[in-house]
N, C-alpha and C. Protein backbone atom coordinates (compact mmCIF):
# COMPACT_ATOMS: atom_id res chain seq x y z
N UNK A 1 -20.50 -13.98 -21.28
CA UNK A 1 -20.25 -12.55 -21.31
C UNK A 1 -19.60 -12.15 -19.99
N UNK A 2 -18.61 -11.10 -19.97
CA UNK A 2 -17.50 -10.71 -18.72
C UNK A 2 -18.76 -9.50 -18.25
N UNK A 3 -18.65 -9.76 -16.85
CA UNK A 3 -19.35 -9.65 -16.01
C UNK A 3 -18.77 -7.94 -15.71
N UNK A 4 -18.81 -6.33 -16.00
CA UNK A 4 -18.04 -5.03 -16.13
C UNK A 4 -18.33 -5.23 -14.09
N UNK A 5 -16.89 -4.72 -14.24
CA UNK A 5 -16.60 -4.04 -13.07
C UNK A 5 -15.89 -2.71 -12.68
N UNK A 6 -16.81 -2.34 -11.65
CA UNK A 6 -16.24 -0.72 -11.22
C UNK A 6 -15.29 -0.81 -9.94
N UNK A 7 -14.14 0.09 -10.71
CA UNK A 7 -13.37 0.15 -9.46
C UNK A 7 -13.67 1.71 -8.85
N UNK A 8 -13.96 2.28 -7.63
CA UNK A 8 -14.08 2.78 -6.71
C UNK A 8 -13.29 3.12 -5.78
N UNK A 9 -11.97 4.52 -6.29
CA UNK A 9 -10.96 5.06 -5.44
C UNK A 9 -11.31 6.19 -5.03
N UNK A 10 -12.19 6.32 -3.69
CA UNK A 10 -12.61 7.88 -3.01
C UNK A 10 -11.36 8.52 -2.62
N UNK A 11 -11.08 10.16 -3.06
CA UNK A 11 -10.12 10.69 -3.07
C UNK A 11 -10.49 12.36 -2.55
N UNK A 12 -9.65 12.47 -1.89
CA UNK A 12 -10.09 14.17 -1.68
C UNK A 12 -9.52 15.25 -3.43
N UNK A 13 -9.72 16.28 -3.35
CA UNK A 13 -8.95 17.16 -4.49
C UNK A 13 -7.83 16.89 -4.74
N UNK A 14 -7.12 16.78 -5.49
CA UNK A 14 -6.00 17.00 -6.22
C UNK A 14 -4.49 17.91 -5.21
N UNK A 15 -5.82 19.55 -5.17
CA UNK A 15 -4.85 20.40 -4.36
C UNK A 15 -4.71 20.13 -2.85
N UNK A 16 -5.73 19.00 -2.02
CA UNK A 16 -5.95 19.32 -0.58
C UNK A 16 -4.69 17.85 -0.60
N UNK A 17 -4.65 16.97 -1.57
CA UNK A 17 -4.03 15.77 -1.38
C UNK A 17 -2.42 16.58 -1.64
N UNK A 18 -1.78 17.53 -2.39
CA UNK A 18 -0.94 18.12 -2.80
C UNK A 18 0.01 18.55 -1.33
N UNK A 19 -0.83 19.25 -0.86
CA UNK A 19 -0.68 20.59 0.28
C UNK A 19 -0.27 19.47 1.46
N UNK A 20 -1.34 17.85 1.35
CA UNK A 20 -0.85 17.20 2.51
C UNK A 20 0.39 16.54 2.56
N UNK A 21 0.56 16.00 1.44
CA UNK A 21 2.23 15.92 1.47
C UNK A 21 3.05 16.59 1.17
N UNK A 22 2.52 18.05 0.78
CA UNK A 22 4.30 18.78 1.47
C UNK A 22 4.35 19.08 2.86
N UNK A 23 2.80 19.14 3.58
CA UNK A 23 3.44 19.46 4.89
C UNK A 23 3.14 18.26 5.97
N UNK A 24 2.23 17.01 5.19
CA UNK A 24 2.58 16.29 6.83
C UNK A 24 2.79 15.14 5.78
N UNK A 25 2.51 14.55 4.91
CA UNK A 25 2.80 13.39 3.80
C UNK A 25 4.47 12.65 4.42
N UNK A 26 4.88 13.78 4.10
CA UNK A 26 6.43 13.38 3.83
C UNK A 26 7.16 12.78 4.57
N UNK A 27 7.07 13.64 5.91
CA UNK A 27 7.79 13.27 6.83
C UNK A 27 6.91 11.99 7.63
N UNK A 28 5.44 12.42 7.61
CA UNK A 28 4.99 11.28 8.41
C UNK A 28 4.81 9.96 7.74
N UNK A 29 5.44 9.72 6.57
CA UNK A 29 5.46 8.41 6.07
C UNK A 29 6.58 7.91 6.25
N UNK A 30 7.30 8.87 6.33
CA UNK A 30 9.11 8.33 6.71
C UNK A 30 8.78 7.50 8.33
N UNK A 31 8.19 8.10 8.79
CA UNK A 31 8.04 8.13 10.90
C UNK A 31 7.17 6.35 10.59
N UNK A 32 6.12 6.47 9.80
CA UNK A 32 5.03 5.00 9.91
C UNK A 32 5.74 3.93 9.29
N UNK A 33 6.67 4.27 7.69
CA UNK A 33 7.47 3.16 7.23
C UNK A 33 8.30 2.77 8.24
N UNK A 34 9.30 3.65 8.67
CA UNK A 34 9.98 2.84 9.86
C UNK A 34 9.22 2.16 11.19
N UNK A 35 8.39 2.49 11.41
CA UNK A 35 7.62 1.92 13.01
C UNK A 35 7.04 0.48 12.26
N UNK A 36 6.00 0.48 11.42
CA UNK A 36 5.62 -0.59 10.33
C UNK A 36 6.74 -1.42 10.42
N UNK A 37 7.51 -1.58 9.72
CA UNK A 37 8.62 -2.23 9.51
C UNK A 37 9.22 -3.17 10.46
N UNK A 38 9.42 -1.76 11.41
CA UNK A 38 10.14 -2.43 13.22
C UNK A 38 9.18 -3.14 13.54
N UNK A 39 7.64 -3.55 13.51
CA UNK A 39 6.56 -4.17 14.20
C UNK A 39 6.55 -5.58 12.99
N UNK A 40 7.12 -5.05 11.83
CA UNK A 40 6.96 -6.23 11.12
C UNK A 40 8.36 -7.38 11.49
N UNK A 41 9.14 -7.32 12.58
CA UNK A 41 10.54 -7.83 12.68
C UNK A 41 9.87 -8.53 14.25
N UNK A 42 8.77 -7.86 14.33
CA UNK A 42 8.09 -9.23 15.74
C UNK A 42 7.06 -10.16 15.69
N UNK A 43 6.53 -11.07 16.23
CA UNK A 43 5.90 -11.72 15.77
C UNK A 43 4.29 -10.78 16.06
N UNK A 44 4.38 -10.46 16.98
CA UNK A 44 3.45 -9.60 18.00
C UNK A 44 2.96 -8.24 17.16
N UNK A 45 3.71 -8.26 16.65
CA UNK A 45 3.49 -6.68 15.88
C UNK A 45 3.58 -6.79 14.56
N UNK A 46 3.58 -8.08 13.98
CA UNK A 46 3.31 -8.32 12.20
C UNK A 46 2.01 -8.03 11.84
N UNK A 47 1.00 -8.24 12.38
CA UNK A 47 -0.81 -7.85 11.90
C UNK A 47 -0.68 -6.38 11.63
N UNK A 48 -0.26 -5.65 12.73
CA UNK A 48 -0.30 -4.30 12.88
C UNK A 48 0.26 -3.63 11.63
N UNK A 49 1.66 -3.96 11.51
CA UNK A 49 2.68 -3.41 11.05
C UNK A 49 2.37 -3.85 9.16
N UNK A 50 2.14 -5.24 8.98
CA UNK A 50 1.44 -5.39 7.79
C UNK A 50 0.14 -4.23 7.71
N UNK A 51 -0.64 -4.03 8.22
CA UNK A 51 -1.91 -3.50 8.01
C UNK A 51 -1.34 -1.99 7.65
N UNK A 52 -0.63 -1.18 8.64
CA UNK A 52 0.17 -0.12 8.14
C UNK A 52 0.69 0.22 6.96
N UNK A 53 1.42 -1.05 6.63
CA UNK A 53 2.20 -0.66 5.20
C UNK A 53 1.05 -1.06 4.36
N UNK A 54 0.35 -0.87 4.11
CA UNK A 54 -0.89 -1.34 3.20
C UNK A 54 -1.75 -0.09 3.07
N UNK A 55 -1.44 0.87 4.15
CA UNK A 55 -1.83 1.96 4.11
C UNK A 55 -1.05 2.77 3.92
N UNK A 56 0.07 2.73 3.90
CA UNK A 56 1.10 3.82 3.46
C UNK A 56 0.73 4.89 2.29
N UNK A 57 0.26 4.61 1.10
CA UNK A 57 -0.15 5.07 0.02
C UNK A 57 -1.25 6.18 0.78
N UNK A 58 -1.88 5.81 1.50
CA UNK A 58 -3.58 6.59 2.03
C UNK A 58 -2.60 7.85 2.93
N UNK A 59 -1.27 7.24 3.63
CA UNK A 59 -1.13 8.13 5.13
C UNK A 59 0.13 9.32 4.38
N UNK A 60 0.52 8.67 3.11
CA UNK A 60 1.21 10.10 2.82
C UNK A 60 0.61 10.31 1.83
N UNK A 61 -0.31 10.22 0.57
CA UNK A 61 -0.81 11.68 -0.55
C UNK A 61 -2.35 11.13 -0.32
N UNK A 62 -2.97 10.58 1.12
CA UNK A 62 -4.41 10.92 0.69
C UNK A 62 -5.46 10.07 -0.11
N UNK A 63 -4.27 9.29 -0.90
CA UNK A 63 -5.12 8.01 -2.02
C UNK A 63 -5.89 7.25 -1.24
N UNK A 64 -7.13 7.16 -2.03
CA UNK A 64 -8.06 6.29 -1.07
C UNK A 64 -7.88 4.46 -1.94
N UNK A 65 -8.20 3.83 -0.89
CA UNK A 65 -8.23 2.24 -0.59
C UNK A 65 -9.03 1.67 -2.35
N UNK A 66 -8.49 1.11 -2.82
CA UNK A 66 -8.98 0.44 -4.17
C UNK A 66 -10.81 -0.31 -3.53
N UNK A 67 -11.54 -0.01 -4.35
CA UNK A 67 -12.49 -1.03 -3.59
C UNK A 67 -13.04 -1.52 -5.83
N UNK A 68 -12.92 -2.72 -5.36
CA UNK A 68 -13.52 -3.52 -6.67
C UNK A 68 -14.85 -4.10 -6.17
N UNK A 69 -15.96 -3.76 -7.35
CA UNK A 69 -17.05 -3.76 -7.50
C UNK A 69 -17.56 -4.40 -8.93
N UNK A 70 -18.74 -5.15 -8.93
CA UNK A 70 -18.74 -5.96 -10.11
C UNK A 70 -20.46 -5.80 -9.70
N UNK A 71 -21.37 -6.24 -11.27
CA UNK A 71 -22.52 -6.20 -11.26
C UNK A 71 -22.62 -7.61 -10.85
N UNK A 72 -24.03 -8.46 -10.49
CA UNK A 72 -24.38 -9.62 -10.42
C UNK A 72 -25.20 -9.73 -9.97
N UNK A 73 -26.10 -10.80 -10.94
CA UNK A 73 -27.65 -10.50 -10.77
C UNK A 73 -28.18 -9.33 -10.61
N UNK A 74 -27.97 -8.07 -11.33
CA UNK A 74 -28.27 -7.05 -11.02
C UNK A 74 -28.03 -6.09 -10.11
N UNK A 75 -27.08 -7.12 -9.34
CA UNK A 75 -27.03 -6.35 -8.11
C UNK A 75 -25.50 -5.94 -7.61
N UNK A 76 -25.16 -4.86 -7.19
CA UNK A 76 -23.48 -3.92 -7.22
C UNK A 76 -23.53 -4.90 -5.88
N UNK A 77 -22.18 -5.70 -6.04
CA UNK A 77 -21.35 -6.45 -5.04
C UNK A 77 -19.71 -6.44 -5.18
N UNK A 78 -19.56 -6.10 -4.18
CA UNK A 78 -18.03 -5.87 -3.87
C UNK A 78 -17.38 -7.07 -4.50
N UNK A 79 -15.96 -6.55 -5.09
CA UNK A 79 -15.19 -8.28 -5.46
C UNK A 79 -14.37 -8.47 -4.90
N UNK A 80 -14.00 -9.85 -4.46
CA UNK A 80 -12.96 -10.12 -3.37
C UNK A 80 -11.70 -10.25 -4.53
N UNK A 81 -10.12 -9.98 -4.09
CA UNK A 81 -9.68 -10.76 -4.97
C UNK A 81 -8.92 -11.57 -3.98
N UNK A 82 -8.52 -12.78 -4.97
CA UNK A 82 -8.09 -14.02 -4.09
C UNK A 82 -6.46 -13.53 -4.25
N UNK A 83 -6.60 -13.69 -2.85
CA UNK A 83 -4.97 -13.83 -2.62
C UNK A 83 -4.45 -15.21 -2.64
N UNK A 84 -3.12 -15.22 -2.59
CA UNK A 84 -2.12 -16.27 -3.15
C UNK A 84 -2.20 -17.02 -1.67
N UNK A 85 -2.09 -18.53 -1.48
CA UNK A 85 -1.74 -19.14 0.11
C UNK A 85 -1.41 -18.57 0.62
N UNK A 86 -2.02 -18.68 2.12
CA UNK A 86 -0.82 -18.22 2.95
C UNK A 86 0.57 -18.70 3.28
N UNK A 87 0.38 -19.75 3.60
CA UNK A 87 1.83 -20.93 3.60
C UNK A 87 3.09 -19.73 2.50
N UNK A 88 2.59 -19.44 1.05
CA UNK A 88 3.45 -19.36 0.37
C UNK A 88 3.95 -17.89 0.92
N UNK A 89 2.66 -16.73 1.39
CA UNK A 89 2.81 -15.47 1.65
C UNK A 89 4.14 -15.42 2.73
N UNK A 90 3.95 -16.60 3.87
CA UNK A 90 4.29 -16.42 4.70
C UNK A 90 5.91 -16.35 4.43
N UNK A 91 6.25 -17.74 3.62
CA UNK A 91 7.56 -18.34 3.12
C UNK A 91 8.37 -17.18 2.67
N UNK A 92 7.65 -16.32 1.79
CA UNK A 92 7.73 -15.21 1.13
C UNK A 92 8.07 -14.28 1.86
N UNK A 93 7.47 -14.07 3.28
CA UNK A 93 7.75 -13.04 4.46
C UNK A 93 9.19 -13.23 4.85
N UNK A 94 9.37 -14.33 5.57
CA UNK A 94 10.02 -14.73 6.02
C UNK A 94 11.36 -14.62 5.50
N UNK A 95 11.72 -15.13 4.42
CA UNK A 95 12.71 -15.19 3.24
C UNK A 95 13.24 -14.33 2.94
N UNK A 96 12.55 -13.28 2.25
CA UNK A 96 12.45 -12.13 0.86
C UNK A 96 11.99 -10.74 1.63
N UNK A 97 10.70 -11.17 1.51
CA UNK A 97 9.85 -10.08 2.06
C UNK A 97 9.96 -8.81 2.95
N UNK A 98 10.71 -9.74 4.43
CA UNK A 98 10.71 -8.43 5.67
C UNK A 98 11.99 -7.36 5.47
N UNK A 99 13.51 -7.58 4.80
CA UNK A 99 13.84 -7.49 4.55
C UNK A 99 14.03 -6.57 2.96
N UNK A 100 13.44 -6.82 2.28
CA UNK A 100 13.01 -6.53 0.69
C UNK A 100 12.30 -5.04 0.92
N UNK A 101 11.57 -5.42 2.03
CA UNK A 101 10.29 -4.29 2.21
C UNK A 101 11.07 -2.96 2.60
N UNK A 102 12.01 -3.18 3.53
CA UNK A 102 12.99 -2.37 3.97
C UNK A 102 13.44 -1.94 3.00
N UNK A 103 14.54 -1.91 2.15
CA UNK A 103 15.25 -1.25 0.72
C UNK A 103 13.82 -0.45 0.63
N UNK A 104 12.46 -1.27 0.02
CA UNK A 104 12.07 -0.77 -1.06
C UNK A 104 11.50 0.83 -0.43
N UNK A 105 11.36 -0.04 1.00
CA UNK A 105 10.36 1.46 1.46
C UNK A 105 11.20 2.45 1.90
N UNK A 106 12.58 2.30 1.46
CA UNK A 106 13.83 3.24 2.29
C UNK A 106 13.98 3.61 0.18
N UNK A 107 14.08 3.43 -0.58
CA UNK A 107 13.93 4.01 -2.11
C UNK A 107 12.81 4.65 -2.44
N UNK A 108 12.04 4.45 -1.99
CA UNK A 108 10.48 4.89 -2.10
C UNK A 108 10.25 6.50 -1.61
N UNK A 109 11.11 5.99 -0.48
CA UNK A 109 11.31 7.46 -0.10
C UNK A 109 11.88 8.55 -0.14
N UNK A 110 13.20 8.35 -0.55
CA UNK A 110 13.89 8.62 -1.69
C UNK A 110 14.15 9.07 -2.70
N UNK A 111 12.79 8.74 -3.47
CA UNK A 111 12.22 8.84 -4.71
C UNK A 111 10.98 9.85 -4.17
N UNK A 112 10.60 10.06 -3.66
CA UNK A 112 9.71 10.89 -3.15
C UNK A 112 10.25 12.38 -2.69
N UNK A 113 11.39 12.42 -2.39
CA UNK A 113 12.18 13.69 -1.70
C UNK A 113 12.54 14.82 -2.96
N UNK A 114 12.61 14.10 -4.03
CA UNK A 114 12.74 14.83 -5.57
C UNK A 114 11.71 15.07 -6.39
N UNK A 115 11.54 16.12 -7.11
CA UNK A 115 10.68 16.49 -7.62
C UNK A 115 10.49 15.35 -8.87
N UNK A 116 11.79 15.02 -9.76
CA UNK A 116 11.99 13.79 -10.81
C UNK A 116 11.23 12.17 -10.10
N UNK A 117 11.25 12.28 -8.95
CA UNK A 117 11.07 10.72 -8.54
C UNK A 117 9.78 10.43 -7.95
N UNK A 118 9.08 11.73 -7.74
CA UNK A 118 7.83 11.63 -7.08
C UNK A 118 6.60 10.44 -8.00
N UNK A 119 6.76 10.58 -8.99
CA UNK A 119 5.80 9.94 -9.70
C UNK A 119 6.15 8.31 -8.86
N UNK A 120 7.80 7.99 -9.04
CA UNK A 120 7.98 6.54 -9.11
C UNK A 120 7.99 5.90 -7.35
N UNK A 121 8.03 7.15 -6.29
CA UNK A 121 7.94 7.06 -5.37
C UNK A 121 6.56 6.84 -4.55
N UNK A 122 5.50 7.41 -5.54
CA UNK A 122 4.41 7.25 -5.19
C UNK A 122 4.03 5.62 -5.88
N UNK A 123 4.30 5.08 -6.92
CA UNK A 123 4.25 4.45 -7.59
C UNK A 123 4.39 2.83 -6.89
N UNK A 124 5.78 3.44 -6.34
CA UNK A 124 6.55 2.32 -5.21
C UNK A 124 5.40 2.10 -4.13
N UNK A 125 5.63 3.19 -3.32
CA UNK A 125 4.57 3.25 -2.27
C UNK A 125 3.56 2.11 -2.30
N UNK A 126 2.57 2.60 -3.38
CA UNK A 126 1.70 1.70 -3.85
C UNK A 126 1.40 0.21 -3.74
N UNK A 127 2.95 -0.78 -3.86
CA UNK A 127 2.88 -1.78 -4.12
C UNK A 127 3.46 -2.13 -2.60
N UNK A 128 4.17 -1.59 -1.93
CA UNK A 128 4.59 -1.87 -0.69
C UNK A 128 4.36 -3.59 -0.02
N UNK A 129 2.69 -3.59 0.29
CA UNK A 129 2.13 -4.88 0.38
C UNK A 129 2.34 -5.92 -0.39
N UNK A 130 2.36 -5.84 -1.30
CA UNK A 130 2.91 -6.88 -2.33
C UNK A 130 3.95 -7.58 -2.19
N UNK A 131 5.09 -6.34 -1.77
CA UNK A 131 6.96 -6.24 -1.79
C UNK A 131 6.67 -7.41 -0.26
N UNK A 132 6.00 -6.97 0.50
CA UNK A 132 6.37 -7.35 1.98
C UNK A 132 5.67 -8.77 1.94
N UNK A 133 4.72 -8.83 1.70
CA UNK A 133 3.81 -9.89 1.42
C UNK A 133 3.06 -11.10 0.24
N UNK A 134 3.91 -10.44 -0.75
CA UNK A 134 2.92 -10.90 -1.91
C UNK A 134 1.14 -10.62 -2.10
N UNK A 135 0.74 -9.33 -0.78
CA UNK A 135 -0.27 -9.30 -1.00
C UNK A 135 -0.95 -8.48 -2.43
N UNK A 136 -2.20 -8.99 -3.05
CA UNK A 136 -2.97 -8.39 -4.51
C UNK A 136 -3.39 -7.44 -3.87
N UNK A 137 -3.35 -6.58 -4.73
CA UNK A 137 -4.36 -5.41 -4.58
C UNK A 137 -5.77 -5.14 -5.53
């Protein structure tokens, strides 16, 4: 038998998450994607700059951090999910990734500036880590 799991996204209102990206969302995700980015082009500043874009979603509409939760033995324990090698993440960085991340998070934003694109801009946002890293969410 599959073991139900709760996923757990703490979120403020609707309207307080609304109000923050029209007045600081917008622009200050434009200001962190680019700094992120530039920190992800050093070696020194890849932890940082990864950890940033992973938060992008939280620093412009407010969305809170996915947390997966599963019963066992009775008891509510967080679930890890397994990420892919690193070796491959890295290959992936290196290659594809640092580069890739750039377009996507320069469309993302983009897509965010229009009332039509907001859905797919937020959408984008979202996966950012993935784009840059192959990291799961």
């Amino acid at each position: 038998m599959a073991t139900p799991t709760v996923v757990v996204t703490p979120v403020p209102a609707l309207w307080i998450r609304a109000l923050w990206f029209l007045f600081v969302g917008w622009y200050l995700g434009a200001i962190v994607s680019a700094i992120a980015w530039l920190l992800n082009l050093t070696i020194i500043g890849l932890p940082l700059g990864a950890w940033l874009i992973n938060r992008l979603p939280v620093i412009i509409t407010l969305r809170g951090l996915n947390q997966n939760w599963r019963i066992q033995d009775g008891m509510l324990v967080q679930q890890v999910i397994q990420q892919r090698p690193l070796w491959l993440r890295a290959l992936y960085f290196i290659f594809i990734g640092w580069w890739f991340s750039g377009i996507w998070m320069a469309l993302a934003y983009i897509a965010t500036l229009s009332l039509i694109g907001i859905p797919i801009g937020f959408w984008m946002y979202g996966r950012i880590g993935a784009i840059t890293t192959l990291y799961r969410i």
